[in-house]
Protein backbone atom coordinates (compact mmCIF):
# COMPACT_ATOMS: atom_id res chain seq x y z
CA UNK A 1 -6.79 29.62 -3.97
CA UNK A 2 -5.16 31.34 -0.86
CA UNK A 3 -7.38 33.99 -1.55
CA UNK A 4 -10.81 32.55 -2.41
CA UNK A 5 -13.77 31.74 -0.14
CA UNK A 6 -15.05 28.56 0.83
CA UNK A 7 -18.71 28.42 0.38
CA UNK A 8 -20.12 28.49 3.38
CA UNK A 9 -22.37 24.62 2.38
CA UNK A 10 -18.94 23.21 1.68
CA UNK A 11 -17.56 23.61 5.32
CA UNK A 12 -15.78 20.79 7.07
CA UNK A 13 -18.27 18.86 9.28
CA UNK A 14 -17.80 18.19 13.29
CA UNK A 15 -19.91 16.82 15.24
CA UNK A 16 -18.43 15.64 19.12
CA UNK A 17 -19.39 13.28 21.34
CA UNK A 18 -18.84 12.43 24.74
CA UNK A 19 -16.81 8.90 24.06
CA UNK A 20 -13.51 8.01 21.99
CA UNK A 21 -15.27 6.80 18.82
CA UNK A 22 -14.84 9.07 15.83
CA UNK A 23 -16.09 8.73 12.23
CA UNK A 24 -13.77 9.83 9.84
CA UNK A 25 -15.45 10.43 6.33
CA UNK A 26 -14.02 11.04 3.35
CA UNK A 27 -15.77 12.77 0.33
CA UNK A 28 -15.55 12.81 -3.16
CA UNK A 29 -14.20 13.90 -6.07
CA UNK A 30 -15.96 17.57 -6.74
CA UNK A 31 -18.05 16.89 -4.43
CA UNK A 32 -17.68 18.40 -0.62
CA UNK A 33 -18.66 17.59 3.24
CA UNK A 34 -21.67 17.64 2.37
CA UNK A 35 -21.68 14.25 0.18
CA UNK A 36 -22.77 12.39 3.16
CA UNK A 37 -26.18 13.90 3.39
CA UNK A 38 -27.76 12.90 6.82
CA UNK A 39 -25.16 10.34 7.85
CA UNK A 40 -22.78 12.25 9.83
CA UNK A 41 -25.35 13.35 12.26
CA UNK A 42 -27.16 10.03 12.52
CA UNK A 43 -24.00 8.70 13.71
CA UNK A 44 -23.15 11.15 15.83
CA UNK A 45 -26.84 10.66 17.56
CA UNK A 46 -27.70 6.84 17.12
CA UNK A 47 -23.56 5.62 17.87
CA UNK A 48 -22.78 8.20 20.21
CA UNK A 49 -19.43 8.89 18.29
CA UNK A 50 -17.50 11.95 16.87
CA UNK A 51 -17.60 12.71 13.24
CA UNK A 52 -15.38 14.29 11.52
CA UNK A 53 -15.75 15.12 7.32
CA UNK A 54 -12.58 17.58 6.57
CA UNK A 55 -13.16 19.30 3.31
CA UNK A 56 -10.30 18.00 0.55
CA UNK A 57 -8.15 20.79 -0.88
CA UNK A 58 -9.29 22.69 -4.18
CA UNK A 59 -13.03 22.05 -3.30
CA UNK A 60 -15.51 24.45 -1.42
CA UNK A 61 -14.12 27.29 -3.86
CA UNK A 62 -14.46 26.68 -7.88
CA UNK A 63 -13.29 23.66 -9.84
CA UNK A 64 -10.35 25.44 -11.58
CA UNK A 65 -8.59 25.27 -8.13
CA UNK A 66 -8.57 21.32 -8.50
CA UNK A 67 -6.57 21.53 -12.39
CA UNK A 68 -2.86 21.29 -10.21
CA UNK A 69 -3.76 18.96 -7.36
CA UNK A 70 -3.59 14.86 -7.79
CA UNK A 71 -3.99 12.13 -5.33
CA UNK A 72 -0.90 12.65 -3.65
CA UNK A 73 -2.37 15.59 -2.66
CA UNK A 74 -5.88 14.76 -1.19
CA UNK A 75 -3.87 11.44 0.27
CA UNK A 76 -1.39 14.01 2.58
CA UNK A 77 -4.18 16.17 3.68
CA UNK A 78 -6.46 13.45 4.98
CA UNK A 79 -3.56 11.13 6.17
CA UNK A 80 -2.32 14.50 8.30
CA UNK A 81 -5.67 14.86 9.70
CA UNK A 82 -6.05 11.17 10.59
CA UNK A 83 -2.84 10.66 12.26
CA UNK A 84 -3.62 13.71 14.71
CA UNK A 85 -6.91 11.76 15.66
CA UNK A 86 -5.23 8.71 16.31
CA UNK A 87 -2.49 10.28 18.37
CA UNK A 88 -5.33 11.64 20.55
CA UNK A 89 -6.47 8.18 20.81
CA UNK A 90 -9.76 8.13 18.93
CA UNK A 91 -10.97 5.01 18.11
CA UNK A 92 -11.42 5.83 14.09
CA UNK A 93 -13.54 4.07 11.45
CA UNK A 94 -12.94 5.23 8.25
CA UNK A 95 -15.71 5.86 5.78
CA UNK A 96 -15.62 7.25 1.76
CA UNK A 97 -18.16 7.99 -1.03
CA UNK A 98 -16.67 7.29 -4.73
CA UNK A 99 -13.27 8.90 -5.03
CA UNK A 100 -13.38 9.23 -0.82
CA UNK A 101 -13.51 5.45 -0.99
CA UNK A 102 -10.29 4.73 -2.46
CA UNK A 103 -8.72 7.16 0.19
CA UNK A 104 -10.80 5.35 3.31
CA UNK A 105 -9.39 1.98 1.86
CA UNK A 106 -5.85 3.09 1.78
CA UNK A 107 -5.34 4.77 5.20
CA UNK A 108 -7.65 1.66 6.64
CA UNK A 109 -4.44 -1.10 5.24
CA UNK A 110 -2.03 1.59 6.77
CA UNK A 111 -3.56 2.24 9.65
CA UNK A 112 -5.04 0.72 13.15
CA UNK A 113 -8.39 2.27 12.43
CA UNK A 114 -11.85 0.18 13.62
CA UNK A 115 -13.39 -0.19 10.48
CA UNK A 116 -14.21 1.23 6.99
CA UNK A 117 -17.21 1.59 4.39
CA UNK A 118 -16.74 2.50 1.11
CA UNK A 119 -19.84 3.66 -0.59
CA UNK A 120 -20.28 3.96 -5.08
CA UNK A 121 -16.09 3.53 -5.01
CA UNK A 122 -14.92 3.78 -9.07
CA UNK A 123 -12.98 0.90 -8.56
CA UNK A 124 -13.63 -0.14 -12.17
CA UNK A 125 -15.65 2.14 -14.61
CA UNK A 126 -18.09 1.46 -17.16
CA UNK A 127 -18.26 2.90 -20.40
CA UNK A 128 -17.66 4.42 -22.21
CA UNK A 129 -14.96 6.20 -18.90
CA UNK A 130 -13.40 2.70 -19.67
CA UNK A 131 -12.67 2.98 -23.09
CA UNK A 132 -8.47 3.50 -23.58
CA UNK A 133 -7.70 7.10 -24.29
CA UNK A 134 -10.78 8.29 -23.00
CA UNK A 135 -9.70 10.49 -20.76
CA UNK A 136 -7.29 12.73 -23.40
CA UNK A 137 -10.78 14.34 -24.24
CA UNK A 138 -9.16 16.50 -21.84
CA UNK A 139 -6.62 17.95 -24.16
CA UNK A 140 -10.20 19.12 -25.41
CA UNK A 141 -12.06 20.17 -22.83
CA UNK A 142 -11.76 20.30 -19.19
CA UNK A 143 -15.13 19.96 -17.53
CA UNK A 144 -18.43 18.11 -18.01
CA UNK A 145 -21.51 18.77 -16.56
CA UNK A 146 -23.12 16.46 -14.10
CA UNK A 147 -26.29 14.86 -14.84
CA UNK A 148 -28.73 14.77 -11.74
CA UNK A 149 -31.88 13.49 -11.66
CA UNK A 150 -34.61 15.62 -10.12
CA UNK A 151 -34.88 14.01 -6.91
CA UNK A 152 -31.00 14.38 -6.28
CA UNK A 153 -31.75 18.04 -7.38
CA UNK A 154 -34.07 18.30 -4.41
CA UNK A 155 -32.08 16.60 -1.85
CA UNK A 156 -29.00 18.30 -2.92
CA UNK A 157 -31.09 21.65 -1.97
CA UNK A 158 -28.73 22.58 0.93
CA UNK A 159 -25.16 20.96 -0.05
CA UNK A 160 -22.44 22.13 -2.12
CA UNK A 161 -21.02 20.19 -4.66
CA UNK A 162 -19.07 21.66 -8.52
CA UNK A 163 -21.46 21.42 -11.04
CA UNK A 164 -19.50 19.88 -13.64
CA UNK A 165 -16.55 16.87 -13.29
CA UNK A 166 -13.12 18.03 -13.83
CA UNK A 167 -10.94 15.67 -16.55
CA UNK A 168 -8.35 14.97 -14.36
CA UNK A 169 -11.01 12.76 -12.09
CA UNK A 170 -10.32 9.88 -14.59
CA UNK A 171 -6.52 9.53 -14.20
CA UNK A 172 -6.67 10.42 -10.42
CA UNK A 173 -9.41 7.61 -9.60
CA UNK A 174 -7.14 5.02 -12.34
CA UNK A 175 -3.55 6.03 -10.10
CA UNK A 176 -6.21 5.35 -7.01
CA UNK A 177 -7.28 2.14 -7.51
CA UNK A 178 -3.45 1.21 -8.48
CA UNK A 179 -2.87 2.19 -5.00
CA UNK A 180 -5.16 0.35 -3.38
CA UNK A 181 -5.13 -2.50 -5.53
CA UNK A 182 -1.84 -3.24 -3.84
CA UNK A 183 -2.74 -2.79 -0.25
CA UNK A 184 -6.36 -4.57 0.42
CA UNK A 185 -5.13 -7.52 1.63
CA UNK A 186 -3.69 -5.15 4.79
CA UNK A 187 -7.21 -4.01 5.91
CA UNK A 188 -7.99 -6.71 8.96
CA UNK A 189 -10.67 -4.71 10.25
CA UNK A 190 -14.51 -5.12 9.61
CA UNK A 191 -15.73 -4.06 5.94
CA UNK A 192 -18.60 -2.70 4.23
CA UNK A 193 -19.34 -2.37 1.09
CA UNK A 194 -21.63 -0.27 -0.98
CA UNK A 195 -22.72 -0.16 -4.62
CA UNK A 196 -25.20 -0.07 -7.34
CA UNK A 197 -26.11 -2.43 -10.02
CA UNK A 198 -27.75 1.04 -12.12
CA UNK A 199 -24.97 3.95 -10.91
CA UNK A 200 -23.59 5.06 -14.51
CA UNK A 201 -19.55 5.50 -12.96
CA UNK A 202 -18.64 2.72 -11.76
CA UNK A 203 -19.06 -1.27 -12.02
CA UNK A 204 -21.03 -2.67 -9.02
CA UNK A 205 -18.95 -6.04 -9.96
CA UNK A 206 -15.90 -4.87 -8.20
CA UNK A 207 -17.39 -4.87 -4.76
CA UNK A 208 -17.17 -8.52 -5.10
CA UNK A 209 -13.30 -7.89 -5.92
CA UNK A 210 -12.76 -5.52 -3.05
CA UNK A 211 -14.27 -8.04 -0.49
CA UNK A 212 -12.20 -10.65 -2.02
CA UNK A 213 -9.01 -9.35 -1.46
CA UNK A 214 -9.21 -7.68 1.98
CA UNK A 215 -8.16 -9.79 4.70
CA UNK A 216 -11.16 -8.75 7.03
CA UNK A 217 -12.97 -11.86 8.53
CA UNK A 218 -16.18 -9.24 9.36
CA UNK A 219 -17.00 -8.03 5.37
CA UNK A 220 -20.31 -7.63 3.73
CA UNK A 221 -21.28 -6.34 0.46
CA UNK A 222 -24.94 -4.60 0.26
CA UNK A 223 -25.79 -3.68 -3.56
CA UNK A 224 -28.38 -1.67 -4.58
CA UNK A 225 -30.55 -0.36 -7.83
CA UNK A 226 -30.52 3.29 -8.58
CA UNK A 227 -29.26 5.29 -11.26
CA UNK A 228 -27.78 7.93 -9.15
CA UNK A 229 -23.58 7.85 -8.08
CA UNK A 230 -24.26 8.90 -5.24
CA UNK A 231 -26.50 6.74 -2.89
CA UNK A 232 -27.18 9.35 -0.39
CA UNK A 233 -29.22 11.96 -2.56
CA UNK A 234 -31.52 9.02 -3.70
CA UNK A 235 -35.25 7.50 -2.36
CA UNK A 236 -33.19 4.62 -1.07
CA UNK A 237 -30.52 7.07 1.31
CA UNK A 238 -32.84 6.23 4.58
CA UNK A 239 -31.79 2.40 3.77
CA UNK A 240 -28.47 3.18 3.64
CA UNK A 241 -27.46 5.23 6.00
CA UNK A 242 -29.49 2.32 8.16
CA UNK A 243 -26.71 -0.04 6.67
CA UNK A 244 -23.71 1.89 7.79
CA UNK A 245 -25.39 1.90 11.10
CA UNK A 246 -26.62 -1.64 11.88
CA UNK A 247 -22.92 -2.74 10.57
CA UNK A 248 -21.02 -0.76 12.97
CA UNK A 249 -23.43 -0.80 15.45
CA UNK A 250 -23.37 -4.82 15.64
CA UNK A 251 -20.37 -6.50 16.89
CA UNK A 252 -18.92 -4.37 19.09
CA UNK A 253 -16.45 -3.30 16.66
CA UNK A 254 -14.49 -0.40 18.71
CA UNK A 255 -13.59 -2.71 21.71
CA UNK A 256 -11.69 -5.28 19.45
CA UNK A 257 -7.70 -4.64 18.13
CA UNK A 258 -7.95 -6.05 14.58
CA UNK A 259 -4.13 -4.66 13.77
CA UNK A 260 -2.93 -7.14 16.67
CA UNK A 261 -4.97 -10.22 16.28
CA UNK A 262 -3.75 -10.21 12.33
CA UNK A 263 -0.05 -8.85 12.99
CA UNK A 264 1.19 -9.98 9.91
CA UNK A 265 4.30 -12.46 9.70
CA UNK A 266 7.66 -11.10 8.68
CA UNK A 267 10.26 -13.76 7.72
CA UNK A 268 14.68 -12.94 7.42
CA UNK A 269 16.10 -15.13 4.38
CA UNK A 270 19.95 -14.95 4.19
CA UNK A 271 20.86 -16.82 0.86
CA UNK A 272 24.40 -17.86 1.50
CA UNK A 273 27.72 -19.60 0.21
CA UNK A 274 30.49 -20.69 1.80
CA UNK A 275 30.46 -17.70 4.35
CA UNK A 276 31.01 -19.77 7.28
CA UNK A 277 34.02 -17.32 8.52
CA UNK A 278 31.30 -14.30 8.59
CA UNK A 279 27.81 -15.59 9.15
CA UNK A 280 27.79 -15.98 13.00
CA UNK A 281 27.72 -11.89 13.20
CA UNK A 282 24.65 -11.63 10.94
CA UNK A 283 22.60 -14.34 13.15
CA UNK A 284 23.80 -12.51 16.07
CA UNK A 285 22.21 -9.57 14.85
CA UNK A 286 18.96 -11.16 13.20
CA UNK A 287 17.80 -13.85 16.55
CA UNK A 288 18.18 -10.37 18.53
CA UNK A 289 15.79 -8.51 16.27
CA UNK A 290 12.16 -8.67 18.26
CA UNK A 291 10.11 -7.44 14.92
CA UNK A 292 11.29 -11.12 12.94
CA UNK A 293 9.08 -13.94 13.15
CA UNK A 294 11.27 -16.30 11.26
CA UNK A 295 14.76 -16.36 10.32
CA UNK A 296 16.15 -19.03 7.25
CA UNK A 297 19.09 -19.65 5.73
CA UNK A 298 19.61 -21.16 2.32
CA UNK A 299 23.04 -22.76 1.99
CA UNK A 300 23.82 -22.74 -1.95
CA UNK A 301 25.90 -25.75 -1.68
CA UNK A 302 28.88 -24.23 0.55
CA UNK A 303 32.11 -26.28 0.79
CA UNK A 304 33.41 -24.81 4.02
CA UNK A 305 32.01 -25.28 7.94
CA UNK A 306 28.82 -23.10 7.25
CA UNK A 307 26.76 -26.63 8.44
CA UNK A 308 28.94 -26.29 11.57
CA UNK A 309 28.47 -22.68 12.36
CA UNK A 310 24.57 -23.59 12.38
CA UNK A 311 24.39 -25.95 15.03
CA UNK A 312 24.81 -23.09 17.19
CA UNK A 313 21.74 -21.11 16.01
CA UNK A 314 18.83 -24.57 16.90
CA UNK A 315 16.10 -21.62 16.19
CA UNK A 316 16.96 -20.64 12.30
CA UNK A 317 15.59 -23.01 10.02
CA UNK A 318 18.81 -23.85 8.05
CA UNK A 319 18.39 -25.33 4.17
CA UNK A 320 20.87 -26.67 1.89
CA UNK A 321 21.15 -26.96 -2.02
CA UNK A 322 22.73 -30.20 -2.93
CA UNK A 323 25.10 -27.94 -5.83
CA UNK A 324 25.19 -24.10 -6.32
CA UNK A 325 22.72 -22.84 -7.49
CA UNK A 326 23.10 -19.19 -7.16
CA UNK A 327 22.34 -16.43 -4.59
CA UNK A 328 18.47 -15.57 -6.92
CA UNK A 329 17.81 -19.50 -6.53
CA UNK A 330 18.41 -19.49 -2.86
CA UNK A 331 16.51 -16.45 -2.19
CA UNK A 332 13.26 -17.88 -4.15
CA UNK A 333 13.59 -21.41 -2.19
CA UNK A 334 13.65 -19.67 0.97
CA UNK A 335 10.72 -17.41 0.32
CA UNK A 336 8.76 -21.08 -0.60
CA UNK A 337 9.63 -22.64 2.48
CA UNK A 338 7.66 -19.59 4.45
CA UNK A 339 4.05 -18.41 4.46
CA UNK A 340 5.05 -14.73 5.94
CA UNK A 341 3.64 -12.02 4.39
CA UNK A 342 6.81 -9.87 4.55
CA UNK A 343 9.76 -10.89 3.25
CA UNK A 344 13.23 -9.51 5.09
CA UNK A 345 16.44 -10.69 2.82
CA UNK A 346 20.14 -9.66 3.79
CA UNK A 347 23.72 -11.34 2.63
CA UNK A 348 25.70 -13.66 5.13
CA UNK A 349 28.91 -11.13 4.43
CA UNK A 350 27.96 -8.12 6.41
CA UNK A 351 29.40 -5.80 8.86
CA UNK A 352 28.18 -3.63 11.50
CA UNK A 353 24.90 -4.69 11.07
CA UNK A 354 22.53 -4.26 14.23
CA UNK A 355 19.14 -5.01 15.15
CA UNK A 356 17.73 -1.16 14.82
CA UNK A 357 18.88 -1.27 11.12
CA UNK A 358 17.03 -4.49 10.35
CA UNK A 359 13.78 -2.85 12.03
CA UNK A 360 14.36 0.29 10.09
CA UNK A 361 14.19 -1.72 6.96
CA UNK A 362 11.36 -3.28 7.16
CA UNK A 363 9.04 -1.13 8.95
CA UNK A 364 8.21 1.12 5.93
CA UNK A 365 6.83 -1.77 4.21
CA UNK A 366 4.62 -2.90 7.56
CA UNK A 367 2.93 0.50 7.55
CA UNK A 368 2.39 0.21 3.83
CA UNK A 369 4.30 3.27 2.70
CA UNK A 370 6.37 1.39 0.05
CA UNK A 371 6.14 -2.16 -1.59
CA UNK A 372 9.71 -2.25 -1.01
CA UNK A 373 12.39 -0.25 0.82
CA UNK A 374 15.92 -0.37 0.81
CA UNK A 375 18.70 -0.45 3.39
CA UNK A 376 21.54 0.77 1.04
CA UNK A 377 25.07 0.06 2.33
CA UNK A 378 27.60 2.62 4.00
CA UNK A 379 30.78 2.63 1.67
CA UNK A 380 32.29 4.85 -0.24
CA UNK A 381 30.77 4.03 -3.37
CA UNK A 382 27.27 3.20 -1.96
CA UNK A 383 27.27 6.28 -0.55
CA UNK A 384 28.13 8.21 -4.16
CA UNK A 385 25.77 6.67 -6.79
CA UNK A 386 22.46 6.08 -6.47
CA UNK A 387 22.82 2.99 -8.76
CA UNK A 388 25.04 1.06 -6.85
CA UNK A 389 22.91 1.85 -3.44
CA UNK A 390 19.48 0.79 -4.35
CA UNK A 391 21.11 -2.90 -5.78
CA UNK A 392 21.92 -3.60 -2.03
CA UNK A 393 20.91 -7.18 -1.00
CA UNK A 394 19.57 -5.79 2.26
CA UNK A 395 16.14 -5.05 1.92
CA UNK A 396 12.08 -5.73 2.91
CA UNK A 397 9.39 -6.21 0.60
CA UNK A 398 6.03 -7.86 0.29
CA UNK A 399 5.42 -11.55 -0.59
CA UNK A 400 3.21 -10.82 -3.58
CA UNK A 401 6.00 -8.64 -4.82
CA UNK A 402 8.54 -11.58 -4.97
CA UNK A 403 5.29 -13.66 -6.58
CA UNK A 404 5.13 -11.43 -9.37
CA UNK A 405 8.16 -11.21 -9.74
CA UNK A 406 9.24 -13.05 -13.69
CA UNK A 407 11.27 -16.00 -13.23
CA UNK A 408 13.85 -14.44 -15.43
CA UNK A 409 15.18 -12.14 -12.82
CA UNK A 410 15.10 -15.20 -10.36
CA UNK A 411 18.44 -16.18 -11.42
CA UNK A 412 22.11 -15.13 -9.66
CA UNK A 413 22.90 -11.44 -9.56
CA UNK A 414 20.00 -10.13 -11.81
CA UNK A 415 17.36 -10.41 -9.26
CA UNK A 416 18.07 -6.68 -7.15
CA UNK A 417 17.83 -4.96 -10.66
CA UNK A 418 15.07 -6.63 -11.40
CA UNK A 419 13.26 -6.36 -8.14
CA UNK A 420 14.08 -2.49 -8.44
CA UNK A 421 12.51 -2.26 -11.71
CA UNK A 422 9.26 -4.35 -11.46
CA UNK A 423 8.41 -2.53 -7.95
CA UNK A 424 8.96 1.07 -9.74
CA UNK A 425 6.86 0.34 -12.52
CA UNK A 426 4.27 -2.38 -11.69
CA UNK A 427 4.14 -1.46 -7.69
CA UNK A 428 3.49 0.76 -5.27
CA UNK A 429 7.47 2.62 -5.48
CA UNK A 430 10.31 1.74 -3.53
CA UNK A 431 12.60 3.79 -1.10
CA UNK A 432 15.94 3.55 0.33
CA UNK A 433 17.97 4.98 3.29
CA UNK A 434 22.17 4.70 3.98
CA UNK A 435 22.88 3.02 6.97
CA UNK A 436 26.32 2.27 8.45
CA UNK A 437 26.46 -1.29 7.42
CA UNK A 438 28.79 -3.20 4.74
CA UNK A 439 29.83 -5.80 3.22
CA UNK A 440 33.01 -7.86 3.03
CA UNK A 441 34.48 -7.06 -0.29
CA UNK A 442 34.35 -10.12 -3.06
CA UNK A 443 38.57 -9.21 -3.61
CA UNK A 444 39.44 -10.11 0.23
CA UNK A 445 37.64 -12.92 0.50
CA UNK A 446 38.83 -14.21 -3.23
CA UNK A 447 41.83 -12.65 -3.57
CA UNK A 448 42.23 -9.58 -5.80
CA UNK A 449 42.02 -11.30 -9.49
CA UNK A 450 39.13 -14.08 -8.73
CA UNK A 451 36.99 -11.33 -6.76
CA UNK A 452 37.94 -9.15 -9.83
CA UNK A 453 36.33 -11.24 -12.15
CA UNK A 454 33.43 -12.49 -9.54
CA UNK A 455 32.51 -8.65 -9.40
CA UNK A 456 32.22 -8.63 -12.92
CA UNK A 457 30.21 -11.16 -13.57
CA UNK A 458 27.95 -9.82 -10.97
CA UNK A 459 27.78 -6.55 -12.95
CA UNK A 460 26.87 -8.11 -16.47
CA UNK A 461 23.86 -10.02 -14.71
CA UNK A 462 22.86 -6.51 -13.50
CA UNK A 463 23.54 -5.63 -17.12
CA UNK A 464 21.26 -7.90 -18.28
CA UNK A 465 18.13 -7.74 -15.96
CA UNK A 466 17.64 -3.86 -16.87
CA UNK A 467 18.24 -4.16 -20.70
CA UNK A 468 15.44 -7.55 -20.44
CA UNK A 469 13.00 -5.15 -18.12
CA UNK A 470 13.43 -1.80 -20.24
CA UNK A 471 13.16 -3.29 -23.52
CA UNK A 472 10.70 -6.18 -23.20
CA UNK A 473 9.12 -6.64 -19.59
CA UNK A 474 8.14 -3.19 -19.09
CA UNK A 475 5.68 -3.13 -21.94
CA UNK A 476 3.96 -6.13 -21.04
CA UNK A 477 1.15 -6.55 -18.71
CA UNK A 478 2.75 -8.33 -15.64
């Protein structure tokens, strides 16, 4: 592709302005710059703002340059793009046309952008694109041709788009929506919404999903009735490129900080038992840590002074099971007694903790890079398999996560595994990073037989919650 030329119609579009607002516009799938028709330049006269409309790799050339790219791809080139704007301090609203959309909606929950549109978005398809296994015609053929109606044809007279759809638009716009399915309820700032009830992709009823989940408190859905995907080439275009306008024109949406006003709240939950000896470092560490909200502990029924060691800490909200329950139990009772949004849990055991590795933990999952990340543990062993690491107690992840979550993994040792497993495959992914933090080894605080066997028991839960996910949970739809 190195080598090819971009057609000259399929250029990257940008427009400047003499202010800090900036348009950034996504296209589609196949389709190029261009997608947008007149809008770019009516916002760049009627707002007064900067528009920018990069052109998505393997497009502008010919559509066999798109049969090795997926949505990782387009994702990292926008996303590279965006950041550079935002660094400059451009006040962005984001903006995407079908495939575009899904990208707009996922940088706008990641990022302190103004505002986004998403116009025709695939969210859910009709048939027969629908229909399960569709999309291994493309073990038969590659392409299809697009079907445009003649007054597309003529509006289309002076843009570039491919001619036909490539196969692998199906399984990129499904891994898309998967995506942003997870992340909606992180866009704060104002929303629009495009569709239409006649479009032969995708399922006008999904706008009203979109607008349900997003957290937005300025939203509006506009649906209209024409046959064509793309609302820009049709009679109607004038109307809604006068949308787009009137909603971002109204409102004064660039003056306002929507990340701030909805900073979500992130909660610490330290499930403990009869670690009164070693629990004053960890609060140390956690009422120093400026990015927590809330900090809980959940006492599973401890025998020792752990009550006493409290009274010191007035700010943690300190619960108590009446027996022991187990360390799953206490984690689940503590996440109940919260509303936060993000969840941070640790173990009462730990050494060398400190407030930077707490933050480092959990601020992956604010900026909406994983549903979960990890803060794997610095010894010996932790450091050597991969296994061991990613089952470390310390770690952030999102509320809905835990929600979702089958009660069957809610119960002692079994819940990391489990955690681990329903993230990878029903969630956004996971990540982990070694920090220089441990833990208190189950042998000296037992003695060497009794931690022996605690340790093993410990494992065979562990045991358990991945034979129960890979055999039976993973095939069901959680």
């Amino acid at each position: 592709m190195a080598n090819k030329k971009i057609n000259p119609k399929a250029k990257s579009i940008k427009l400047k302005a003499n202010s800090k607002k900036l348009f950034f516009l996504i296209h589609g799938y196949t389709g190029s710059p261009t997608d947008f028709h007149n809008l770019p330049y009516l916002l760049n006269q009627k707002l007064k703002a900067n528009v920018i409309v990069p052109l998505l790799p393997g497009h502008g050339t010919t559509i066999e340059d798109l049969d090795t790219l997926d949505f990782e791809d387009f994702l990292e080139s926008v996303e590279t793009k965006l950041k550079k704007e935002l660094e400059n301090g451009m006040q962005v609203v984001l903006g995407g046309i079908s495939f575009g959309a899904f990208l707009a909606l996922y940088l706008a929950s990641k990022y302190p952008v103004k505002g986004v549109f998403n116009v025709s978005i695939p969210y859910d398809f009709k048939f027969p694109f629908n229909f399960p296994g569709f999309d291994a015609l493309g073990n038969f053929k590659k392409s299809w041709r697009k079907r445009l109606g003649e007054t597309e044809r003529k509006l289309r007279k002076n843009t570039f788009h491919y001619s036909h759809m490539h196969v692998n638009g199906l399984p990129i716009s499904f891994y898309a929506k998967q995506k942003v399915k997870g992340v909606l309820k992180q866009i704060y700032g104002p929303c629009l919404t495009i569709h239409s009830k006649s479009e032969p992709l995708g399922d006008y009823k999904s706008a009203y999903k979109i607008n349900k989940e997003i957290s937005s408190k300025i939203k509006k859905i506009i649906i209209f009735k024409h046959e064509s995907h793309n609302l820009f080439f049709t009679p109607q275009h004038g109307e809604v490129e006068e949308a787009i306008l009137n909603f971002f024109k109204s409102g004064d949406v660039f003056n306002k900080n929507y990340s701030s006003i909805n900073k979500e709240k992130i909660a610490a939950i330290i499930p403990s038992y009869n670690e009164g000896a070693r629990i004053s470092n960890v609060l140390d560490v956690l009422t120093k840590t400026k990015i927590l909200d809330e900090i809980i502990v959940v006492d599973d029924g401890s025998t020792d002074n752990t009550s006493e060691i409290m009274k010191k800490f007035p700010t943690i909200k300190y619960l108590k099971n009446q027996k022991n329950e187990g360390k799953a139990y206490s984690m689940d009772k503590g996440v109940k007694s919260t509303d936060a949004s993000i969840i941070f849990f640790c173990d009462a055991d730990l050494n060398n903790l400190t407030p930077q590795i707490v933050t480092e933990i959990i601020t992956p999952v604010i900026k909406n890079e994983f549903d979960m990340f990890i803060g794997a543990r610095g010894n010996v062993m932790q450091k050597t398999v991969k296994k061991w690491a990613i089952n470390s107690g310390e770690r952030a992840l999102r509320r809905e996560i835990w929600e979702k979550l089958p009660k069957y993994y809610k119960h002692r040792y079994r819940i990391e595994a489990g955690l681990n497993n329903f993230v990878k495959f029903f969630g956004r992914g996971f990540d982990y990073k070694v920090f220089n933090h441990s833990q208190t080894l189950k042998e000296k605080k037992y003695g060497f037989a009794k931690g022996t066997f605690l340790r093993w028991w410990m494992n065979l839960d562990v045991i358990a919650a991945v034979i129960r996910f890979h055999f039976y949970d993973r095939f069901r739809k959680l």
